[in-house]
Structure formats: structure tokens, C-alpha cells
Protein backbone atom coordinates (compact mmCIF):
# COMPACT_ATOMS: atom_id res chain seq x y z
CA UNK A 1 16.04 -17.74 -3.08
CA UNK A 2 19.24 -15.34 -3.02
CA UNK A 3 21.74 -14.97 -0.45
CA UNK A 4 19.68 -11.65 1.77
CA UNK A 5 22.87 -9.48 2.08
CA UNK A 6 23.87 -9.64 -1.83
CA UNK A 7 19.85 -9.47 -2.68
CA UNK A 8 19.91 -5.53 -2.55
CA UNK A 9 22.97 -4.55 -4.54
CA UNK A 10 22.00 -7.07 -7.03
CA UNK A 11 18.74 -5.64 -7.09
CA UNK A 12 20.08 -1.87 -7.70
CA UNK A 13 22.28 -2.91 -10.39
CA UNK A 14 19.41 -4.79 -12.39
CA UNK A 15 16.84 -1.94 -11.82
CA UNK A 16 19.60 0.70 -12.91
CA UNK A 17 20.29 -0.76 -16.25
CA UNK A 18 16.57 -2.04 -16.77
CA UNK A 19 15.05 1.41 -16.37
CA UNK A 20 18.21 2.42 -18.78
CA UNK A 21 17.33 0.12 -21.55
CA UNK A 22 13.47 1.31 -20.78
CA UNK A 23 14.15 4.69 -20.93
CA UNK A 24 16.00 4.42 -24.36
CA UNK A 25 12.55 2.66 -26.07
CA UNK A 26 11.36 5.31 -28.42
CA UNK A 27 8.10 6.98 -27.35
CA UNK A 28 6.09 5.76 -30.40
CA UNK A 29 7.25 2.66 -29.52
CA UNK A 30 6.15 2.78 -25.67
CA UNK A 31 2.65 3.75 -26.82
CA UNK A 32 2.03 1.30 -29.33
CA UNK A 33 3.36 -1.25 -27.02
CA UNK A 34 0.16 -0.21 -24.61
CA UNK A 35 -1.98 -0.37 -26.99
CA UNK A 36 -1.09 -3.62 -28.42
CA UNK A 37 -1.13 -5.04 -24.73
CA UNK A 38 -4.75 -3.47 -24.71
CA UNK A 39 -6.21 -4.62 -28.29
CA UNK A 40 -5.45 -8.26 -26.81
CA UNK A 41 -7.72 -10.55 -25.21
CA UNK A 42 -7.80 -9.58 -21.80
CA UNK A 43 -6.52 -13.38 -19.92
CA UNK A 44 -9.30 -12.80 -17.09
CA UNK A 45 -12.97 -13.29 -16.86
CA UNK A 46 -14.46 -9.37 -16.51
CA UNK A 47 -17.48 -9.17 -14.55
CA UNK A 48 -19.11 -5.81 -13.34
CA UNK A 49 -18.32 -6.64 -9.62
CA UNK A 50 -14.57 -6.59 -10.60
CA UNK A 51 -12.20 -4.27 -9.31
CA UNK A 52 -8.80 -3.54 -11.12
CA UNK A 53 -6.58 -1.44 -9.73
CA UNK A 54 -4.14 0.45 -12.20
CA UNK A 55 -1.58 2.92 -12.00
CA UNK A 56 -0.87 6.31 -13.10
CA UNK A 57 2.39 5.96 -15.08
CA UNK A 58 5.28 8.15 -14.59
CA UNK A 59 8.22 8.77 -17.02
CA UNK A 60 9.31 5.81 -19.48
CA UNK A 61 6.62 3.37 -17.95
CA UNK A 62 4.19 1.62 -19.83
CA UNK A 63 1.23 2.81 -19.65
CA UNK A 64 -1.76 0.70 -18.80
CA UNK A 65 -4.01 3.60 -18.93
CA UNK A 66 -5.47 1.76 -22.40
CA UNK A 67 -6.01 -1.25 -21.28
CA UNK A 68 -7.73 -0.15 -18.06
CA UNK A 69 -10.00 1.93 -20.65
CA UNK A 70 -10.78 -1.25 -22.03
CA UNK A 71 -11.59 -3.28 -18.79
CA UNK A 72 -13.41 -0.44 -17.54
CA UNK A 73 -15.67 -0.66 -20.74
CA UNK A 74 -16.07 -4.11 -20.23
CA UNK A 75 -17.75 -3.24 -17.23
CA UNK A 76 -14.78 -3.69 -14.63
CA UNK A 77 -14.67 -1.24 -11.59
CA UNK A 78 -11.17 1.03 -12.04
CA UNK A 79 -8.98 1.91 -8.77
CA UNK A 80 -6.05 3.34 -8.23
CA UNK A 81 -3.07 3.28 -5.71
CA UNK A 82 -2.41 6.09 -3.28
CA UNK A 83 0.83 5.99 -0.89
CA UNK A 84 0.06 6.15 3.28
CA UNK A 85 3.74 5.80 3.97
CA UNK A 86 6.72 4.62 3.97
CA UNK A 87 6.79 0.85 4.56
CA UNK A 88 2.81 0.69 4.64
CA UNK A 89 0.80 -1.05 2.05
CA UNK A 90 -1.06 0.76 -1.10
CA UNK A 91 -4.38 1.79 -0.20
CA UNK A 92 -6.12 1.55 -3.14
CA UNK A 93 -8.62 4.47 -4.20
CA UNK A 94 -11.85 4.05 -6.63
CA UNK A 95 -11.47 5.88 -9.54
CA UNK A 96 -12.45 6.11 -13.06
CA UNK A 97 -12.09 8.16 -16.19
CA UNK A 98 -12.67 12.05 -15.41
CA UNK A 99 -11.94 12.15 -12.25
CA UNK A 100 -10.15 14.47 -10.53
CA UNK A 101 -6.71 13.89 -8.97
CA UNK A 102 -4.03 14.95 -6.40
CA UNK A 103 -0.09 15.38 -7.16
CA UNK A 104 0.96 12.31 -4.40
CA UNK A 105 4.85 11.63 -3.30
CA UNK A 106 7.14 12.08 -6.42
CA UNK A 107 4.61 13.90 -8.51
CA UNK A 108 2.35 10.79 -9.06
CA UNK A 109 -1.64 11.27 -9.60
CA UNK A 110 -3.68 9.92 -7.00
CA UNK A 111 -7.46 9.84 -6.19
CA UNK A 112 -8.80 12.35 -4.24
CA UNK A 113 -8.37 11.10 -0.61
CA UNK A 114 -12.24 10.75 -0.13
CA UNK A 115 -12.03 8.16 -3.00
CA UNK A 116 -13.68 4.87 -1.51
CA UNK A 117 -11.00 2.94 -0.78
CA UNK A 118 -11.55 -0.27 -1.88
CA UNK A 119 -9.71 -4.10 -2.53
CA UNK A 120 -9.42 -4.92 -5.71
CA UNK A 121 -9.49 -7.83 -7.26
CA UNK A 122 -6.76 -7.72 -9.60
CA UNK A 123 -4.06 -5.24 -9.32
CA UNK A 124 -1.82 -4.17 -12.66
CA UNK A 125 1.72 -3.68 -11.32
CA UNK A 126 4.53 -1.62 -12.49
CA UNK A 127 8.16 -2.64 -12.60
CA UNK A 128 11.65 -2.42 -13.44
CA UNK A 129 12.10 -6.10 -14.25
CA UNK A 130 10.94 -9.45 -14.53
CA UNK A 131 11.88 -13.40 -15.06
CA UNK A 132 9.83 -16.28 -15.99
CA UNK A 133 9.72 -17.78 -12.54
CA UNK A 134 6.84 -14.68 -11.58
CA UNK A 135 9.50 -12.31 -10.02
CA UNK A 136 9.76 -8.48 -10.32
CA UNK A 137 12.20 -5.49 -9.18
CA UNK A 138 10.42 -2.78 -8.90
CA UNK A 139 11.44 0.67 -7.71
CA UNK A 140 13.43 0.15 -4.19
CA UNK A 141 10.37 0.67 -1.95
CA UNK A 142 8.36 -2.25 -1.40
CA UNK A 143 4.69 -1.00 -1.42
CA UNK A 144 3.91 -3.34 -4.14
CA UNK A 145 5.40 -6.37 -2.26
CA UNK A 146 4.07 -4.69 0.67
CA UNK A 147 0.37 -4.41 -0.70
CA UNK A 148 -0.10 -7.58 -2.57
CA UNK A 149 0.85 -9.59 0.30
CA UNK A 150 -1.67 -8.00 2.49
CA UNK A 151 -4.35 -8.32 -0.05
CA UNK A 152 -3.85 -11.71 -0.67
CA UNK A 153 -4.02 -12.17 3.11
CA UNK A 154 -7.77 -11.39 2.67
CA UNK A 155 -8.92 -12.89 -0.80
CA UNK A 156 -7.60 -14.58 -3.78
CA UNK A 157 -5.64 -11.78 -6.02
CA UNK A 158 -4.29 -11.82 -9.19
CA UNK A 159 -0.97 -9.55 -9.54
CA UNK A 160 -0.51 -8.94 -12.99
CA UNK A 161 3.30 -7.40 -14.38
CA UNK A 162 2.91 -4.89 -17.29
CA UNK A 163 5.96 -4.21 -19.16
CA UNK A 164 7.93 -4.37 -21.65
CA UNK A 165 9.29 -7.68 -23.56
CA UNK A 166 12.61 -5.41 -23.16
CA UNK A 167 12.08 -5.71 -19.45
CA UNK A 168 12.80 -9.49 -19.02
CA UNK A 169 16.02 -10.67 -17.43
CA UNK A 170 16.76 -14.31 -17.01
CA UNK A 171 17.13 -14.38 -12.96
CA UNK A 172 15.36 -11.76 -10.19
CA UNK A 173 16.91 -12.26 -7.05
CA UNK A 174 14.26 -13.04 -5.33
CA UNK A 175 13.53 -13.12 -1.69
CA UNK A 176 10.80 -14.33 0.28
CA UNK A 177 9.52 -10.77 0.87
CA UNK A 178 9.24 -10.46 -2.78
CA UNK A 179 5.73 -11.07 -3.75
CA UNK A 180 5.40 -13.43 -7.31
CA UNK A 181 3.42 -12.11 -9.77
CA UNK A 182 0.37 -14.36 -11.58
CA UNK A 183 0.91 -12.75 -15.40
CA UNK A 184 2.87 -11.10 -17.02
CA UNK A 185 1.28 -9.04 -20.08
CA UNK A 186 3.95 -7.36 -22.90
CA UNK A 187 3.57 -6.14 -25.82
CA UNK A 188 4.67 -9.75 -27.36
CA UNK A 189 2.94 -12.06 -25.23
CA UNK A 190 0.81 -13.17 -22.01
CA UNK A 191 3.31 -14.86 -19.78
CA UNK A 192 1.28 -16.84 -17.31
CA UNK A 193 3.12 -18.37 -14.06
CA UNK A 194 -0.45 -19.60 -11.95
CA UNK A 195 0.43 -23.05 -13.60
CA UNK A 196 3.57 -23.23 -11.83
């Protein structure tokens, strides 16, 4: 783990030139990225009782609207996240195609807030950056960290990093705040770190 008081500089400087080098990716490129990651074998088990929560993605993010299209057909149960403040957990909303949404904090779509909330199962996770050793920078704020941790304080969850291949770095400086992620899904490969 990193030294704590050079963790969040560190941090800022790799997100910075990570969403840089993401932002630059062509848009044709971004989208056939998703649906590459989504014409893959999914590297779960899908049963109806499954919940996956997704996100709604915002600017040069992947989006894993395609592949939750495909779990959902598969018969998985489709949530999404919705913000109750800073340095709270997710809650994560039921959703699914066609339903209606509200503009949450920075312009992001959320469920309604009379959306069952529920816990999923597996939760797709945005980010900045990754490594190999599980580890992501994501946007400053924590609720991922935040939400995973108190999920997995309940039930076995699988945290699963979509991205970009462009979005590997060799080292995250991790902390022990930093929740690890189980997979890692880009547009080249399925990185899987649950052997570890």
C-alpha cells in the first residue's frame, strides 16, 4: 500500500492524464469498444434472480449500456446507482430499459427515487484507471469504494471494472480504503484478479 499523504496527489495526477488519453479515443472507437465488451461471453453465471447494477455513462466513458442490454436479456435484473450524499454509499435503484429518469448531481440519469432500491449482486464500475493487482482511480469521490465495501459487508459481490485497454497503468496507489475490483472487462480482454 502507498505512503497516505502522497496517495492523493498521485491519484490526481493519474486520473488527470487517464481521463486525457480517454477523452482523445475517437467516438467510433468508444462505441465499438462497448459493443465488443458486450458480444463477449459474459465471465458470470446469469440467473433470473441476478441483480446487476450499471451505470449511466457520462462524457468519454464507456458505455456499458450494451452489455447490460445483453444481461438483462439473459434474464438478469438491471439497477442503477443514485447518489444520497456526499461520503454515503450508492443506493442502488431497480431499473430497466424504458424507464423513466431524473437529472441527479452533475447531470447524471438516475431512477426515479421510488425505484426499489435494491443490492445487487454484481455491480459494473466506472473508472479512470486500473492495474493488474484489481485497483481503480476513479473520479475523486469515493462512492464506489464507499458502496462496494458496504455491500460486501452483507453478501458476496462481484465488482467488475469496465474500461478501456487504454485505461491500464502499471501501479494504482492503492490504499486500504480503496476497494479491489474482481474483473476487469475491455475491449481486448477479461482480466480476472478473484484468483489472486
Amino acid at each position: 500500500m502507498s505512503d497516505l499523504t502522497e496517495t492523493p496527489s498521485a491519484k490526481a495526477a493519474l486520473r488527470i492524464a487517464a481521463l486525457a488519453l480517454r477523452d482523445a479515443l475517437p467516438p467510433a472507437e468508444r462505441q465499438a469498444a462497448a459493443e465488443t465488451i458486450a458480444a463477449r461471453p459474459f465471465p458470470l453465471a446469469i440467473k433470473p434472480s441476478l441483480i446487476v447494477s450499471g451505470f449511466m455513462p457520462l462524457k468519454s466513458e464507456i458505455s456499458p449500456l450494451p452489455l447490460m442490454k445483453k444481461l438483462a436479456e439473459q434474464g438478469a435484473q438491471l439497477a442503477l446507482p443514485a447518489i444520497a450524499g456526499r461520503g454515503k454509499p450508492l443506493i442502488m435503484r431497480a431499473w430497466k430499459f424504458g424507464d423513466p429518469f431524473k437529472a441527479g448531481q452533475w447531470g447524471i440519469r438516475e431512477p426515479l427515487p421510488e425505484a426499489l432500491q435494491v443490492d445487487p449482486d454484481i455491480l459494473i464500475v466506472p473508472l479512470a484507471c486500473f492495474d493488474r493487482a484489481g485497483h481503480r482511480i476513479g473520479y475523486g469521490a469515493g462512492y464506489y469504494d464507499m458502496t462496494i465495501a458496504a455491500l460486501r459487508a452483507k453478501k458476496p459481490v462481484v465488482a467488475i471494472g469496465i474500461a478501456f485497454a487504454a485505461q491500464e497503468i502499471p501501479q494504482v496507489p492503492a490504499t486500504e480504503r480503496d476497494a479491489r475490483l474482481d474483473l476487469v472487462l475491455t475491449e481486448r480482454e477479461v482480466i480476472d484478479f478473484r484468483q489472486d
